[in-house]
C-alpha atoms as a PDB file:
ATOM      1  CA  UNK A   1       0.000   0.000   0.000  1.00  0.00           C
ATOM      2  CA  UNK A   2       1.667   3.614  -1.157  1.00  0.00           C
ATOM      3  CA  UNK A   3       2.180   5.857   1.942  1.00  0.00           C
ATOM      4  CA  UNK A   4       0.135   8.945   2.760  1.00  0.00           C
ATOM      5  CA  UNK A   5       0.843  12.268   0.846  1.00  0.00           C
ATOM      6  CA  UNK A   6       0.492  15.293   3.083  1.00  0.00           C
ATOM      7  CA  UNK A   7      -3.161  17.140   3.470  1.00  0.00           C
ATOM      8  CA  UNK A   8      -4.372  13.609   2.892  1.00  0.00           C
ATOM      9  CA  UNK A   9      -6.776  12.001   6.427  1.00  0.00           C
ATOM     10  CA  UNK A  10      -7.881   8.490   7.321  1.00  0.00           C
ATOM     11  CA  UNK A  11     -10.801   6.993   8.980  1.00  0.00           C
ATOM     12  CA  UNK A  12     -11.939   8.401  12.543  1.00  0.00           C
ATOM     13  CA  UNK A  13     -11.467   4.452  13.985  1.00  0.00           C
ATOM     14  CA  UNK A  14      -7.643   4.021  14.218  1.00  0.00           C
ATOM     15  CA  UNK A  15      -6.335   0.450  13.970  1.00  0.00           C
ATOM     16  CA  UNK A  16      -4.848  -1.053  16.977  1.00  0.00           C
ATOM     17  CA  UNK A  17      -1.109  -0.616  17.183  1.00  0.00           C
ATOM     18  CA  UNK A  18      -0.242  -4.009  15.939  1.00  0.00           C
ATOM     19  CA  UNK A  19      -1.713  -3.725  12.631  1.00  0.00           C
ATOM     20  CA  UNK A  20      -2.493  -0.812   9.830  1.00  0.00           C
ATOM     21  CA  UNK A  21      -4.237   2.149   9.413  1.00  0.00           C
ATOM     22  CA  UNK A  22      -7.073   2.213   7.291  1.00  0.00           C
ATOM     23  CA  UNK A  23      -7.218   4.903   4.812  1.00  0.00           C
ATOM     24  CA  UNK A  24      -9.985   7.200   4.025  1.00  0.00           C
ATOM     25  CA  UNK A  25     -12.078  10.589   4.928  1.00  0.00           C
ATOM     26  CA  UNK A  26     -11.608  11.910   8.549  1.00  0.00           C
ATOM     27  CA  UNK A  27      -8.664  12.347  10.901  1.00  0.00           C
ATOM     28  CA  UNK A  28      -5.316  13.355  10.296  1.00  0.00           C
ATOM     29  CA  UNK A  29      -2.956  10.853   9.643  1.00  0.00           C
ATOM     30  CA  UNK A  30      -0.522  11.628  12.870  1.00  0.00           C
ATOM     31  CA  UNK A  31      -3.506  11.789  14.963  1.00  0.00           C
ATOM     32  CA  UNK A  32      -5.229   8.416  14.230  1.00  0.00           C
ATOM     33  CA  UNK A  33      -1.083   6.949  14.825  1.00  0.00           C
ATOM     34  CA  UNK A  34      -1.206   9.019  18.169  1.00  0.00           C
ATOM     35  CA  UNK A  35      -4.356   7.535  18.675  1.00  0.00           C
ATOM     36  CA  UNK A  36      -3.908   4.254  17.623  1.00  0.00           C
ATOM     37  CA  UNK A  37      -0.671   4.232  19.918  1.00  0.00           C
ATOM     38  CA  UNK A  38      -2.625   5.116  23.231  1.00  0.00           C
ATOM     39  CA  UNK A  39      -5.320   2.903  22.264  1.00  0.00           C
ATOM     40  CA  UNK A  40      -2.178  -0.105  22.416  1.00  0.00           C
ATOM     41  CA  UNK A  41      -1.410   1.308  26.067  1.00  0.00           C
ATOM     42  CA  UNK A  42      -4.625   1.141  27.333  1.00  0.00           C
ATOM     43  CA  UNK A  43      -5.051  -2.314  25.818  1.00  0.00           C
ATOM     44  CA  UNK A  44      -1.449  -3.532  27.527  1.00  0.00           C
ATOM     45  CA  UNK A  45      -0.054  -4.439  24.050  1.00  0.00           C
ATOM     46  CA  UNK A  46       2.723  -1.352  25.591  1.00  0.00           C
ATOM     47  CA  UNK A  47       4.097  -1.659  29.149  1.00  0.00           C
ATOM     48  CA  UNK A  48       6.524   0.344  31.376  1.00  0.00           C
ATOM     49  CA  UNK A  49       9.741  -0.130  30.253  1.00  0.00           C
ATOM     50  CA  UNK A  50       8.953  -1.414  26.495  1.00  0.00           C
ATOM     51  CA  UNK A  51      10.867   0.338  23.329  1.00  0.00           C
ATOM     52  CA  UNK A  52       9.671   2.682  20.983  1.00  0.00           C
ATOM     53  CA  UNK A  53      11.616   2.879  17.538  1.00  0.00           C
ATOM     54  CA  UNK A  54       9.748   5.128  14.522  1.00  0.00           C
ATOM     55  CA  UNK A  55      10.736   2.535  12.359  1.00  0.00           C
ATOM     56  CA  UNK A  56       8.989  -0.775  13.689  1.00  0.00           C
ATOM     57  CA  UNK A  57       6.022   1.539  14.679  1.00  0.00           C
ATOM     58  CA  UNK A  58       6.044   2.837  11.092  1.00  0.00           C
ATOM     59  CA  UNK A  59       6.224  -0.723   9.956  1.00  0.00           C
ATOM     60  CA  UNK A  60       3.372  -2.228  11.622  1.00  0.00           C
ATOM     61  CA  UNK A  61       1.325   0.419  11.486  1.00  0.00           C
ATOM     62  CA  UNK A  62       2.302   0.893   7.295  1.00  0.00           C
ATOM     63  CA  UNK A  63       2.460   4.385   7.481  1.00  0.00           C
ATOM     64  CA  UNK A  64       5.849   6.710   6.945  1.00  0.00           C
ATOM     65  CA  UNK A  65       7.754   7.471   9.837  1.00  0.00           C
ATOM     66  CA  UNK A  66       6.915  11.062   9.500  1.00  0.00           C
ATOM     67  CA  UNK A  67       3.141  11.024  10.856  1.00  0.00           C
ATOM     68  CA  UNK A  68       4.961   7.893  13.876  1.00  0.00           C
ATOM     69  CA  UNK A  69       7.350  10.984  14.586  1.00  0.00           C
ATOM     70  CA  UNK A  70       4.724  13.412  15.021  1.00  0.00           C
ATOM     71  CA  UNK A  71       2.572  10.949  17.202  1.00  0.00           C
ATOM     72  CA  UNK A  72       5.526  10.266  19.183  1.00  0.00           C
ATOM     73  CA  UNK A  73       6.355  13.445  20.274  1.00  0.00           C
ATOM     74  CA  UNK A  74       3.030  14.164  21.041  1.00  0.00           C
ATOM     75  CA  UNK A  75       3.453  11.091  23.780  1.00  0.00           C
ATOM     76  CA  UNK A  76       6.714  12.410  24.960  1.00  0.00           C
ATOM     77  CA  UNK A  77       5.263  16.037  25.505  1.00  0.00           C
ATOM     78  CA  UNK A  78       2.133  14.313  27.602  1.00  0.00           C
ATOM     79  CA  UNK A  79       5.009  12.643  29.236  1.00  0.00           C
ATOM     80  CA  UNK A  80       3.942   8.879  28.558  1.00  0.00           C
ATOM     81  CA  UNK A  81       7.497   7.872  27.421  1.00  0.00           C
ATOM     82  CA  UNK A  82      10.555   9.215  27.475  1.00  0.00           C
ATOM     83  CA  UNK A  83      14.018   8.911  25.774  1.00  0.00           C
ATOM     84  CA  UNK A  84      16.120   5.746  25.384  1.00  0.00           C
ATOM     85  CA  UNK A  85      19.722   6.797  25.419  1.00  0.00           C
ATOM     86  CA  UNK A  86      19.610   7.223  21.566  1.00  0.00           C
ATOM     87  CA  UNK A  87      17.430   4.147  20.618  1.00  0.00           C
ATOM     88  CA  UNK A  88      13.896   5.236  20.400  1.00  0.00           C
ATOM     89  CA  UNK A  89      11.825   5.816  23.520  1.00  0.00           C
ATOM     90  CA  UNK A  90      10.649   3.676  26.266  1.00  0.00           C
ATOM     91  CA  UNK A  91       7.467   3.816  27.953  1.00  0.00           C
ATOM     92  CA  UNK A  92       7.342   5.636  31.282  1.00  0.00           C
ATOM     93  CA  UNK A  93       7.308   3.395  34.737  1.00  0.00           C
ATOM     94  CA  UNK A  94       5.535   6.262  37.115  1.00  0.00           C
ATOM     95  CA  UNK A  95       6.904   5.883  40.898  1.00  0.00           C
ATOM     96  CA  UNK A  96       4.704   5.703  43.967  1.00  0.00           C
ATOM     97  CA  UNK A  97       3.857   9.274  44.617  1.00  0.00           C
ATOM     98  CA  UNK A  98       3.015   9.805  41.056  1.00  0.00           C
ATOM     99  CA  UNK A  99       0.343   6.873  41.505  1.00  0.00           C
ATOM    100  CA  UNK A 100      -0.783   8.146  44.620  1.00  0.00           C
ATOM    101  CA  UNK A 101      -1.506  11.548  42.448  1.00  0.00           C
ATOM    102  CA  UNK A 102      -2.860  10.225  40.212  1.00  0.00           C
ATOM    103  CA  UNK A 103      -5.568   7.948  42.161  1.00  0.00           C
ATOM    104  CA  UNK A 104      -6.344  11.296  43.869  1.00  0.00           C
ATOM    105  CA  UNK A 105      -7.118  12.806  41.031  1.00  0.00           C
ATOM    106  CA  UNK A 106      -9.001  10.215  39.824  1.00  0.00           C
ATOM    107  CA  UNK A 107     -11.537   9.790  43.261  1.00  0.00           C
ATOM    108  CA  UNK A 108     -11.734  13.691  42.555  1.00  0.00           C
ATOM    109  CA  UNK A 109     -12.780  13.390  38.920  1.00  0.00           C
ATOM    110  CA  UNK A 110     -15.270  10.143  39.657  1.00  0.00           C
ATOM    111  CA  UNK A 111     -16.524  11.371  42.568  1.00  0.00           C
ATOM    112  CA  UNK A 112     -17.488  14.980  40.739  1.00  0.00           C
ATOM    113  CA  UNK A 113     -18.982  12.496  37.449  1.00  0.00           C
ATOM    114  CA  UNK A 114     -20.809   9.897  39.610  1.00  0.00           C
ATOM    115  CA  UNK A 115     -22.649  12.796  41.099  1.00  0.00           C
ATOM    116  CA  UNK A 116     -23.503  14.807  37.931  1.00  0.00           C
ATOM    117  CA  UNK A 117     -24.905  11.369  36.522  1.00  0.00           C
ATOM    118  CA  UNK A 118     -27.048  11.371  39.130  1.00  0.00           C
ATOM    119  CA  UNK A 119     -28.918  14.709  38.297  1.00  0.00           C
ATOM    120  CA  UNK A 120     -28.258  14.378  34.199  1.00  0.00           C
ATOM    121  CA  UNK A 121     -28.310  10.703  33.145  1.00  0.00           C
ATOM    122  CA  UNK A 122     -31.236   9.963  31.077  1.00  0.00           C
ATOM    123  CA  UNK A 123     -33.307   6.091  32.077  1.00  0.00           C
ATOM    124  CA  UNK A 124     -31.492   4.991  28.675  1.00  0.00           C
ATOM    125  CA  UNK A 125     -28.354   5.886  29.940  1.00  0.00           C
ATOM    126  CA  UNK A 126     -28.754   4.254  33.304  1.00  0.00           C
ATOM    127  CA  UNK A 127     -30.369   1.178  31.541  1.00  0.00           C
ATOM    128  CA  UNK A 128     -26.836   0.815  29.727  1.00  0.00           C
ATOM    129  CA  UNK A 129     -24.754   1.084  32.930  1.00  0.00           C
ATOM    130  CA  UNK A 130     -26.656  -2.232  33.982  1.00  0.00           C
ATOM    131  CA  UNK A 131     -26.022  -3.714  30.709  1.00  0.00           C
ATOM    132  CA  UNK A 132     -21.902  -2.889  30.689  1.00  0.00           C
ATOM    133  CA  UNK A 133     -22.185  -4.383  34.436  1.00  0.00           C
ATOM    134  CA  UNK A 134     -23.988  -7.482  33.470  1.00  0.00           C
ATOM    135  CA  UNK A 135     -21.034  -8.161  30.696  1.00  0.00           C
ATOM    136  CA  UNK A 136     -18.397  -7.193  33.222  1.00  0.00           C
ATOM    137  CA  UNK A 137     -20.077 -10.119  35.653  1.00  0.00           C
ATOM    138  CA  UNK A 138     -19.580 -12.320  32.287  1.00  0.00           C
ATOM    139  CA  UNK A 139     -16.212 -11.614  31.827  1.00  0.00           C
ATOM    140  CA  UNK A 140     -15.154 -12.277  35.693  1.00  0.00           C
ATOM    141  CA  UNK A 141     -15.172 -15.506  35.001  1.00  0.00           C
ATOM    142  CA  UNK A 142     -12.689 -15.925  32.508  1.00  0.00           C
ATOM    143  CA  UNK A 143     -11.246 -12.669  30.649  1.00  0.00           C
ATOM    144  CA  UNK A 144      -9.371 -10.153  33.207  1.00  0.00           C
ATOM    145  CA  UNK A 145      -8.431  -7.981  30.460  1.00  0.00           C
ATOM    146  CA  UNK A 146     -12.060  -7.946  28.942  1.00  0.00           C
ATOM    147  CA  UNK A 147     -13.120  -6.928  32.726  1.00  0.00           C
ATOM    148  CA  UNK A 148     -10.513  -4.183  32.537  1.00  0.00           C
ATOM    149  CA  UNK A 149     -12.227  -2.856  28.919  1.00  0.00           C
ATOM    150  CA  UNK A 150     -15.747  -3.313  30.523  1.00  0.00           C
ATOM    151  CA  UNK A 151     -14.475  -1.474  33.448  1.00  0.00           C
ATOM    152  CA  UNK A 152     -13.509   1.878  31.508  1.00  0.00           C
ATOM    153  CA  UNK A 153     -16.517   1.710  29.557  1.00  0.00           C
ATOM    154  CA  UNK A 154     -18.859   1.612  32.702  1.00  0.00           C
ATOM    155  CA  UNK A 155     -16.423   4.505  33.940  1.00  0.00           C
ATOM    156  CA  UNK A 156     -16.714   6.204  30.606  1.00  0.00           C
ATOM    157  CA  UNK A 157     -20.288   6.052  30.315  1.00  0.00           C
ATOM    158  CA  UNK A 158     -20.690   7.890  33.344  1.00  0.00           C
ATOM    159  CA  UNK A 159     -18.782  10.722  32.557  1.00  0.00           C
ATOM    160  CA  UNK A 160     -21.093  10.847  29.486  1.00  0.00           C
ATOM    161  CA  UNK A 161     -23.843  11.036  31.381  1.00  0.00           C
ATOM    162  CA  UNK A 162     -22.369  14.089  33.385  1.00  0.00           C
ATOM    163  CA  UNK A 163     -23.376  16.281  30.841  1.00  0.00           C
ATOM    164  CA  UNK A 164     -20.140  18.158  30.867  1.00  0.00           C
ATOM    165  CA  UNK A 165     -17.166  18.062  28.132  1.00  0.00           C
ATOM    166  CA  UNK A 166     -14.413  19.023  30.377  1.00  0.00           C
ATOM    167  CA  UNK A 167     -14.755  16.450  32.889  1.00  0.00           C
ATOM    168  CA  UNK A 168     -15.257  14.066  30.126  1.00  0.00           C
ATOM    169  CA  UNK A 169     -11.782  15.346  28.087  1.00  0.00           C
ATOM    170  CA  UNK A 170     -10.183  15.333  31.290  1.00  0.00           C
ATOM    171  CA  UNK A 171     -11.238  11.904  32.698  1.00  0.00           C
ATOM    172  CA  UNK A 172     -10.084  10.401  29.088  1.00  0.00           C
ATOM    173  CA  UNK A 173      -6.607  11.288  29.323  1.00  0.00           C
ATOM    174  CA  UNK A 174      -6.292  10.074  33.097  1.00  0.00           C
ATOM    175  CA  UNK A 175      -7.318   6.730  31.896  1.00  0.00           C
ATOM    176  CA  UNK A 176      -4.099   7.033  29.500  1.00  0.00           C
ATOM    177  CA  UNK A 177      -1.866   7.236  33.072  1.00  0.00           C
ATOM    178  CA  UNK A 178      -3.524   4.800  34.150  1.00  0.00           C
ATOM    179  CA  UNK A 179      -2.725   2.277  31.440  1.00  0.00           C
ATOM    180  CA  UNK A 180       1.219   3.213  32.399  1.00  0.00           C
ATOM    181  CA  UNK A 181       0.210   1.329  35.442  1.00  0.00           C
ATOM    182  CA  UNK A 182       0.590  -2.461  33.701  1.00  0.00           C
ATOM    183  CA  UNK A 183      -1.772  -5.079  34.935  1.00  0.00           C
ATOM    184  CA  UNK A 184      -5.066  -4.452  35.836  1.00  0.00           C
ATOM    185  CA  UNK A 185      -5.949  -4.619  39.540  1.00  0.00           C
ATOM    186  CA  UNK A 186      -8.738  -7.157  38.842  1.00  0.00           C
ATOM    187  CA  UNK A 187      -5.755  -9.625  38.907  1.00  0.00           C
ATOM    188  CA  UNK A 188      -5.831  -9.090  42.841  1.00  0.00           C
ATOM    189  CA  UNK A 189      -7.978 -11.655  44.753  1.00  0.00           C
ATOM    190  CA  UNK A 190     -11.625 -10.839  45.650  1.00  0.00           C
ATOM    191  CA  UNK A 191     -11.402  -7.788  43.720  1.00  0.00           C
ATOM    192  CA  UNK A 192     -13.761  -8.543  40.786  1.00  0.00           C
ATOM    193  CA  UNK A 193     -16.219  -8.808  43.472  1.00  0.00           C
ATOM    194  CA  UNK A 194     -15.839  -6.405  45.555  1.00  0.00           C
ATOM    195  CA  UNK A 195     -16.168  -3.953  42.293  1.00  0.00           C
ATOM    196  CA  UNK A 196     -19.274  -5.566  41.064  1.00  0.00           C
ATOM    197  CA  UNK A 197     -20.650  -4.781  44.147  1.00  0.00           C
ATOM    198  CA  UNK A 198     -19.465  -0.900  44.603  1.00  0.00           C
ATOM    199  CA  UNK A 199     -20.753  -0.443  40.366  1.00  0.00           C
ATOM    200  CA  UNK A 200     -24.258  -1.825  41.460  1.00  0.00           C
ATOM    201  CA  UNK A 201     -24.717   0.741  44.118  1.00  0.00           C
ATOM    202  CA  UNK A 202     -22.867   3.378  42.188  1.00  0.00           C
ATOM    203  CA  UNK A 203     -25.679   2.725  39.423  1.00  0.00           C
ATOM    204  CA  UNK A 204     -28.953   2.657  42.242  1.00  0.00           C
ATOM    205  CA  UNK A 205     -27.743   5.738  43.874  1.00  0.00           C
ATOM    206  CA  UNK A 206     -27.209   7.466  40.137  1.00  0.00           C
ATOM    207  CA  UNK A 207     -30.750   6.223  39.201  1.00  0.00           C
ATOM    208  CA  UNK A 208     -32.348   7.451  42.566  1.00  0.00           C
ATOM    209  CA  UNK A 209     -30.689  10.716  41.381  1.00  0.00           C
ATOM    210  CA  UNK A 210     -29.070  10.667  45.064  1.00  0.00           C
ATOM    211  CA  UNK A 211     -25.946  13.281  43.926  1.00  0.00           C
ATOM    212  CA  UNK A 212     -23.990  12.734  47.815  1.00  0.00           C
ATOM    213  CA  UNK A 213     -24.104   9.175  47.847  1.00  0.00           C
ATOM    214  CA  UNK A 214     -23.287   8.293  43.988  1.00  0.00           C
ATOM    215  CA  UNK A 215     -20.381  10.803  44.670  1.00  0.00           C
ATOM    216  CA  UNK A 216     -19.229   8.881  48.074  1.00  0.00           C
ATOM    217  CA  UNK A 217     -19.319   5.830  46.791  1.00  0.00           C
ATOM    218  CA  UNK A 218     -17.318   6.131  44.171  1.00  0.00           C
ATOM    219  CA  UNK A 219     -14.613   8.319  45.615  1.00  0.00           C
ATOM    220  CA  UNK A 220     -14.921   4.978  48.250  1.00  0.00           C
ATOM    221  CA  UNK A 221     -14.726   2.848  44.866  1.00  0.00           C
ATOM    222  CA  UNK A 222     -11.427   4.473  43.509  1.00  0.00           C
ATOM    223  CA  UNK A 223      -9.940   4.430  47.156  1.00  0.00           C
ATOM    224  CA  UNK A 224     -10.668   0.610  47.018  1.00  0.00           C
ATOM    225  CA  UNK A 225      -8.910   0.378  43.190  1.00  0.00           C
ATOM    226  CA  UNK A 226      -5.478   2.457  44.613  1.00  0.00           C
ATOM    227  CA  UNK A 227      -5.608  -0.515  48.119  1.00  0.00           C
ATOM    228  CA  UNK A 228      -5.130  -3.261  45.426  1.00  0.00           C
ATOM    229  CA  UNK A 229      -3.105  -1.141  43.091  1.00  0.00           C
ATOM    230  CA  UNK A 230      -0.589  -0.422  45.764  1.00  0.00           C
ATOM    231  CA  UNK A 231      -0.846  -4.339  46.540  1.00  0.00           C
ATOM    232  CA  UNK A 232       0.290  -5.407  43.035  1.00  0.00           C
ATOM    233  CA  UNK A 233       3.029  -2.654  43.177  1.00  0.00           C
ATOM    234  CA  UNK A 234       4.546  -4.181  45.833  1.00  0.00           C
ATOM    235  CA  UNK A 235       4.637  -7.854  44.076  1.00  0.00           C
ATOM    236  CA  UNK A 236       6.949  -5.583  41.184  1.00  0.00           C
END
């Protein structure tokens, strides 16, 4: 396939990292690759630690390197990876007090969108939560990583239901740290239960458009996510 001339886009639904881009009206080329490259950390296909080079990216992806170098740097500047000593770029391993940061943030963020659900989200909206948790139960029982997918979309859908873009943009691009974080925490014992349990009362106090409680619980929720985060941290 020839490579991309510039002014020319692609389709809006970027490819996942380990295969190419599909061509056609939409997005810029070097967004759909910077796109396509943190959909690959949020899937795990990345981890802390793994090698960057423009030219294997290129490669799988079949693009040029020049749209690979663009999405690159756009990673680097949003401080996902970092330099190699001259070979490429390696994905970041964040320390301890950036996690703890960044799990603050987050019980901030889900906290503030749990409650705004409750006085926006539409019966539709709440009817879907219940459907994303019912798959999640599915998964438990054999796929942790489809949990882990099921897991941001239940998170995602409630910042939807917020009603308000910023959170939403903002919430989006925490989930990208978070995916620097490596295995998901439903690897931990007892902890796909435990969530089910905190999402089903997340969605009843959303749908009894209780604003306090759908707030408390999950701020309680992401403080419960950090306790087995910090647990597999210290198996590392």
């Amino acid at each position: 396939m020839g490579r991309m001339r510039p002014g020319e886009t692609m389709a809006r639904r970027p490819a996942k990292a380990s295969g190419s881009i599909a061509r056609g009206g939409g997005v810029a080329l070097g967004e759909a690759v910077f796109r396509s490259l943190c959909e690959a950390l949020q899937a795990g296909s990345y981890r802390a630690g793994d090698r960057l080079r423009e030219e294997e990216v290129a490669q799988r992806l079949n693009v040029s390197r020049t749209p690979v170098r663009e999405a690159l740097g756009r990673l680097a500047a949003r401080g996902f990876v970092e330099p190699a000593g001259g070979r490429g770029l390696i994905v970041r391993n964040l320390d301890i007090s950036e996690v703890l940061e960044l799990y603050a943030m987050r019980e901030i963020m889900e906290g503030a969108a749990a409650r705004l659900a409750a006085e926006h989200a539409s019966t539709p909206e709440i009817d879907a939560l219940g459907d994303i948790e019912q798959a999640f139960v599915a998964a438990a029982k054999t796929d942790k990583a489809e949990m882990a997918r099921l897991n941001r979309a239940f998170h995602e859908a409630i910042c939807r239901a917020a009603r308000n873009r910023y959170l939403d943009n903002a919430s989006r691009e925490l989930q990208d740290w978070i995916a620097l974080l490596g295995p998901t925490t439903f690897t931990v014992t007892g902890r796909p239960s435990t969530s089910h349990s905190e999402h089903q009362a997340i969605i009843a106090a959303i749908a009894a458009r209780d604003g306090d409680k759908a707030e408390q619980l999950a701020r309680a929720h992401i403080r419960e996510a950090l306790r087995c985060r910090l647990k597999l941290l210290q198996k590392q």
